[in-house]
C-alpha atoms as a PDB file:
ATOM      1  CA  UNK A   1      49.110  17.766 -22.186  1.00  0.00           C
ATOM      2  CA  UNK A   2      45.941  17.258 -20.399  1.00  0.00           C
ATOM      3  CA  UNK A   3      43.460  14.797 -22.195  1.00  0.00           C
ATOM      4  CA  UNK A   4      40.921  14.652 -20.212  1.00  0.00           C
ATOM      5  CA  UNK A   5      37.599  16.022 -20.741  1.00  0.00           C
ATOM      6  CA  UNK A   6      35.675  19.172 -18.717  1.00  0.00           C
ATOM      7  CA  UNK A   7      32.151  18.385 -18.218  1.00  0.00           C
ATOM      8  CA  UNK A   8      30.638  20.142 -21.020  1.00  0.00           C
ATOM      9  CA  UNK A   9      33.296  17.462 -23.028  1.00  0.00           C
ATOM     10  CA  UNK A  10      32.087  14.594 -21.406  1.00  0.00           C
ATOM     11  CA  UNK A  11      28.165  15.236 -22.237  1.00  0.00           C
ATOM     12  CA  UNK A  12      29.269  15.514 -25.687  1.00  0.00           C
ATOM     13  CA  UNK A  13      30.820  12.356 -25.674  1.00  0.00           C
ATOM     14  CA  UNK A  14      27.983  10.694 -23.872  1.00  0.00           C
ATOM     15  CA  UNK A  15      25.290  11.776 -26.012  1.00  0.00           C
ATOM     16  CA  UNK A  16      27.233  10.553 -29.086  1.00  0.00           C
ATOM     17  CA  UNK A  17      28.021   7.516 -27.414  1.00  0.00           C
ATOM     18  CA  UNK A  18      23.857   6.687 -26.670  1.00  0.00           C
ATOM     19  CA  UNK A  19      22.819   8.455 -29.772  1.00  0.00           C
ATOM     20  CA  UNK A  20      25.589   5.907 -31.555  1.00  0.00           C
ATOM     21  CA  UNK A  21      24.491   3.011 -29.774  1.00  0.00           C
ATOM     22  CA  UNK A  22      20.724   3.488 -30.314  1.00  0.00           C
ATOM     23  CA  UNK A  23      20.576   5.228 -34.077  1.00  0.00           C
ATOM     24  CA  UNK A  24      23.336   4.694 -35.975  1.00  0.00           C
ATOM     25  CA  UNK A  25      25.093   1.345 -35.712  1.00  0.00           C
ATOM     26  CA  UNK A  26      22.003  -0.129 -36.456  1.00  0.00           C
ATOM     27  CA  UNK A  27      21.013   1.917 -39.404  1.00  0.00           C
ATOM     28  CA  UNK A  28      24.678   1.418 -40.749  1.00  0.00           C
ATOM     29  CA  UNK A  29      24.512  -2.475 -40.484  1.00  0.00           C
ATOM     30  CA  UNK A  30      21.099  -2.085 -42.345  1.00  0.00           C
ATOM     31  CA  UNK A  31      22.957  -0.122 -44.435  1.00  0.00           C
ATOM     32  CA  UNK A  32      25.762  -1.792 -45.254  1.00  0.00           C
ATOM     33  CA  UNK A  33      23.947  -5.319 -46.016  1.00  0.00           C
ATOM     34  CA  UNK A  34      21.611  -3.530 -48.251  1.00  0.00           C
ATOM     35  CA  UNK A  35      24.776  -1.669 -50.254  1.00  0.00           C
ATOM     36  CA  UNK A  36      23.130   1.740 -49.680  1.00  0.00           C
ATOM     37  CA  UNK A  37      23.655   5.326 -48.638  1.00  0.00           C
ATOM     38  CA  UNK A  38      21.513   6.276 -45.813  1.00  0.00           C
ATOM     39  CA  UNK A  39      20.554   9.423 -46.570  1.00  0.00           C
ATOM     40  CA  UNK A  40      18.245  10.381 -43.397  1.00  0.00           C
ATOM     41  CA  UNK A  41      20.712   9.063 -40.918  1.00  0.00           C
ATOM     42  CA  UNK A  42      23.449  11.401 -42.692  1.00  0.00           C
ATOM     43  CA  UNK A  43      20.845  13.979 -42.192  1.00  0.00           C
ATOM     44  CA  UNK A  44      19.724  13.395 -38.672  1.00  0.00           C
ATOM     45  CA  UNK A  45      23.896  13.547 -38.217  1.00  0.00           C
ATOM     46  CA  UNK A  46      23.469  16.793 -39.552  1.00  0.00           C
ATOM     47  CA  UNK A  47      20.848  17.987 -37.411  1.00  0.00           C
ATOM     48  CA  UNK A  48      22.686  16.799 -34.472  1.00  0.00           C
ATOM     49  CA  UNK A  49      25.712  18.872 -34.901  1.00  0.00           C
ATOM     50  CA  UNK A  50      28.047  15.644 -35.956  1.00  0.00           C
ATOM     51  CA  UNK A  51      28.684  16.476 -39.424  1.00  0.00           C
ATOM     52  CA  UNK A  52      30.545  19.809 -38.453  1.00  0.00           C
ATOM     53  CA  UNK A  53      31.830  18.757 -35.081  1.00  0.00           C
ATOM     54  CA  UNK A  54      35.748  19.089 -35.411  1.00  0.00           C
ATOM     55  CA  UNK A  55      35.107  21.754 -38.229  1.00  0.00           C
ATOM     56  CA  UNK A  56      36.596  25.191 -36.496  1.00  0.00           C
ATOM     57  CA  UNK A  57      33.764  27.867 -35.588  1.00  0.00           C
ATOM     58  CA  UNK A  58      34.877  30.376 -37.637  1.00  0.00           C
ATOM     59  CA  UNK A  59      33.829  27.989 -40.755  1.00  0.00           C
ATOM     60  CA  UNK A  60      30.518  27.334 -39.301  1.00  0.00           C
ATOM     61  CA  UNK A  61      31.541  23.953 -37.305  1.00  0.00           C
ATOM     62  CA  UNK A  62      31.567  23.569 -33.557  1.00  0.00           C
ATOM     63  CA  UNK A  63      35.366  23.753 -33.355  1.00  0.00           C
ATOM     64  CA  UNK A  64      35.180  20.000 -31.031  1.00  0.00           C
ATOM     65  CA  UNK A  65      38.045  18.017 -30.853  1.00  0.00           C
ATOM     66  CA  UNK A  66      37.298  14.041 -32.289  1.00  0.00           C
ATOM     67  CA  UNK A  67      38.327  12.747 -28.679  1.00  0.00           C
ATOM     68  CA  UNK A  68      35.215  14.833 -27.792  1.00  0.00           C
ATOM     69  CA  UNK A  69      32.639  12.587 -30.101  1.00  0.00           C
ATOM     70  CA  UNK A  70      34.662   9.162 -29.221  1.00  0.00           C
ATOM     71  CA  UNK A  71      31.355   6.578 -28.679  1.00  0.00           C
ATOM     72  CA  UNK A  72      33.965   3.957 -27.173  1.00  0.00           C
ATOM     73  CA  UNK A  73      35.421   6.206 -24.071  1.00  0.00           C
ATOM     74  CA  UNK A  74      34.096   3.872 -21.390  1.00  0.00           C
ATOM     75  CA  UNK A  75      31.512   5.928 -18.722  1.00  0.00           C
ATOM     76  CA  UNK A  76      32.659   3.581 -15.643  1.00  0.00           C
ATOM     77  CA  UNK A  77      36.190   5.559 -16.426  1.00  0.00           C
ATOM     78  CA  UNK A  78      37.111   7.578 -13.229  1.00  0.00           C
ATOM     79  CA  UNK A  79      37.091  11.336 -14.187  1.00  0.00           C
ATOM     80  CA  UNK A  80      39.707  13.854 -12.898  1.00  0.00           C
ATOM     81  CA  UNK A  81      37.976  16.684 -10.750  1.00  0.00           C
ATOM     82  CA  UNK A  82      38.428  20.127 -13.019  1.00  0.00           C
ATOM     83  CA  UNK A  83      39.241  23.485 -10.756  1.00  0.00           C
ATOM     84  CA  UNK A  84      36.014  25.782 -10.146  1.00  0.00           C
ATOM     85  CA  UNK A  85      36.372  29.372 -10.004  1.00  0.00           C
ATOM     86  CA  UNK A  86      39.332  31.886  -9.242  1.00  0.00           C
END
């Protein structure tokens, strides 16, 4: 089985990863201390395409895989070269 991720893949998973980092851990520690939903960062999870992510196409998600939106793959991690072309 071959887990590692195309290029397209690995964008995904860096965007989530910086978009993690920057917007939503600290809006969920806010969150959390002040025992309330955040209702605009489940929205602007929406917007982003995170809500329906591993939802399959056909339902209206983007049919990604969760390894795909995983904000703790590490970016330093060598990647294997994926085959171009026939």
């Amino acid at each position: 089985m071959d887990l590692d991720l195309t290029d397209e893949q690995e964008l995904i998973s860096e965007t989530a990863r910086r978009f993690a980092d920057e917007y939503v851990i600290p809006r969920v520690r806010e969150s959390d201390r002040a025992q309330r939903f955040d209702l605009e960062l489940a929205r602007k999870l929406g917007e982003m395409g995170y809500l329906g992510a591993p939802v399959a196409e056909q339902y209206g998600g983007r049919g990604l895989e969760p390894r795909h939106l995983r904000p703790d793959r590490r970016a330093d991690r060598p990647r294997r070269q994926q085959p171009r072309g026939p």
